[in-house]
Protein backbone atom coordinates (compact mmCIF):
# COMPACT_ATOMS: atom_id res chain seq x y z
CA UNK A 1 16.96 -20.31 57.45
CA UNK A 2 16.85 -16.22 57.25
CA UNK A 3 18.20 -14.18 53.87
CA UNK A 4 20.11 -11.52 56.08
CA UNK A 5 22.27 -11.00 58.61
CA UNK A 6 24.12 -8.43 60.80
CA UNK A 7 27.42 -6.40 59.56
CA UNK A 8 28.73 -8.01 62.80
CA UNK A 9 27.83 -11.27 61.96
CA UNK A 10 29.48 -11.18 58.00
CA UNK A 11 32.46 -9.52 59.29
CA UNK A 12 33.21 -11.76 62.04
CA UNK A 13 33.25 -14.78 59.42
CA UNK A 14 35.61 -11.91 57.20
CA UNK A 15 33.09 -12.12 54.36
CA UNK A 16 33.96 -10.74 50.86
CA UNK A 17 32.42 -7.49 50.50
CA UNK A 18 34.66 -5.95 47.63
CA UNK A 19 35.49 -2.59 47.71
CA UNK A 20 33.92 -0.59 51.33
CA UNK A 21 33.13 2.61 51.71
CA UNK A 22 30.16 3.25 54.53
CA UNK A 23 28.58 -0.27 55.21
CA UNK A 24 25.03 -0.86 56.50
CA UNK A 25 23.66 -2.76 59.38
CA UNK A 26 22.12 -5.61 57.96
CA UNK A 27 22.63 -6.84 54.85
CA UNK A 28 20.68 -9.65 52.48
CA UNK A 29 23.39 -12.62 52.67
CA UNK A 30 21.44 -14.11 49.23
CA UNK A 31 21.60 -10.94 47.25
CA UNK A 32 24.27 -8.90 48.49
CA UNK A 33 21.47 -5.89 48.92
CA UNK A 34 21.57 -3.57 52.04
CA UNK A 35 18.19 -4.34 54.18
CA UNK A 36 19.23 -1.59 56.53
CA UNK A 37 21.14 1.16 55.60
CA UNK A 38 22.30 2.85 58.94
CA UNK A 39 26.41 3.08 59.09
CA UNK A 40 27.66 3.29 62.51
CA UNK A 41 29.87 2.15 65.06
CA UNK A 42 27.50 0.75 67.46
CA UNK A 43 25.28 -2.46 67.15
CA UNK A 44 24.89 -4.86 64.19
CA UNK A 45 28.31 -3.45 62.50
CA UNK A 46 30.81 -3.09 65.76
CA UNK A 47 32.81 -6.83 65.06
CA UNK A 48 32.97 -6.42 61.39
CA UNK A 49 35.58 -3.04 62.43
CA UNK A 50 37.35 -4.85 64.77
CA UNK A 51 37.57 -8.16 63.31
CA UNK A 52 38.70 -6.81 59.85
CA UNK A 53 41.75 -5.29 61.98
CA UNK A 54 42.60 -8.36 64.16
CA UNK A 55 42.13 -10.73 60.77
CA UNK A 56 45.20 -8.54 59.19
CA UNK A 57 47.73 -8.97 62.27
CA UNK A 58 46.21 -12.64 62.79
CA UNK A 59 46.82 -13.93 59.00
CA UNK A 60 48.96 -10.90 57.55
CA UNK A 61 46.88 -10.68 54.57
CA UNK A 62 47.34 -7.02 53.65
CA UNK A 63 43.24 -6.58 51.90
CA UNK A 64 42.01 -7.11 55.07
CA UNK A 65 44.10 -3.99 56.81
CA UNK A 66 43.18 -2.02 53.30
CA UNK A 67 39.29 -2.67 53.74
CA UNK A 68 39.64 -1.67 57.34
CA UNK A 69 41.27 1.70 56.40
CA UNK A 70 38.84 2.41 53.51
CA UNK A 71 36.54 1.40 55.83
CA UNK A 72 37.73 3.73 59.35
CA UNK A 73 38.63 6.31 56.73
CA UNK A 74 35.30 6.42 55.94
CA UNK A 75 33.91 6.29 59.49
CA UNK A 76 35.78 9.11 60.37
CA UNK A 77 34.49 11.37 57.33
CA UNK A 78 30.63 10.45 57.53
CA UNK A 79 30.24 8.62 60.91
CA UNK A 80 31.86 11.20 62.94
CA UNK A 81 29.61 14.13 64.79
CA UNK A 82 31.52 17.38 64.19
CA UNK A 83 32.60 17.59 67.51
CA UNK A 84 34.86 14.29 66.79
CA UNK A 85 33.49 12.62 70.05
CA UNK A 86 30.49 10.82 68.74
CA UNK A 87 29.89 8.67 66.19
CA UNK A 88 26.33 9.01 64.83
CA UNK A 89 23.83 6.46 62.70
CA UNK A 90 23.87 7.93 58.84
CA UNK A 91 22.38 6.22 55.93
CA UNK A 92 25.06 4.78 53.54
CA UNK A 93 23.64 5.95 50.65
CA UNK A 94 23.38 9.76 51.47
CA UNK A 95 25.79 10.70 54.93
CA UNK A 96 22.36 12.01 56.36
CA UNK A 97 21.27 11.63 59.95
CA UNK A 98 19.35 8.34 60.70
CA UNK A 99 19.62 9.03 64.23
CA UNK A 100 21.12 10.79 67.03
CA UNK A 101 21.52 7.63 69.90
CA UNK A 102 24.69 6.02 70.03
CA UNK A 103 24.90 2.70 71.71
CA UNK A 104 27.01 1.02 74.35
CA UNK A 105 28.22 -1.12 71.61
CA UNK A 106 30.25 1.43 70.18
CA UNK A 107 32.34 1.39 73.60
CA UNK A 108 35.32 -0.87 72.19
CA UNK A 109 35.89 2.18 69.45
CA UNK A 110 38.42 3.90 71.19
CA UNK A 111 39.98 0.31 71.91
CA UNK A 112 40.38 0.12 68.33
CA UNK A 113 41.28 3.13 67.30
């Protein structure tokens, strides 16, 4: 069996991750250690968003619709291009640019939003 798996993959089973701020793309499910550190919207982190919401109106549990606003709240600060139309790929640790592509993953934003 593998030590990590996607942001997708730990939200869509609503893992407890504690207080969020910017969350990576991969993470070590043995140690709780980031293996990659690129916050987006896009790829590898796009369920763990959505599925944070849709677990709060499914069960009602208000911590789930608190992590997802620390969570967007922090999308919106860091994530965000200044133009407010793209999101970009920024390293949790720092805000700065990992990259400039966005991927078609990060089409159901607006959904959510």
């Amino acid at each position: 069996e593998t030590h990590e798996t996607c942001t997708a993959g730990a939200g869509t089973l609503i893992l407890e991750f504690g207080v969020l701020n910017l969350v990576g793309n991969v993470i070590n499910i043995q140690t709780g250690q980031w293996i990659h550190t690129a916050a987006s919207t896009g790829a590898g982190i796009d369920s763990f968003y959505e599925y944070l919401l849709k677990a709060y109106v499914l069960f009602g549990e208000s911590e789930y619709l608190h992590i997802f606003n620390e969570a967007y709240s922090a999308v919106l600060r860091h994530v965000r291009d200044e133009t407010g139309y793209l999101y970009r790929n920024v390293n949790i640790l720092n805000g700065g640019l990992m990259s400039a592509w966005v991927d078609s993953l990060s089409a159901y934003f607006p959904g959510l939003q």
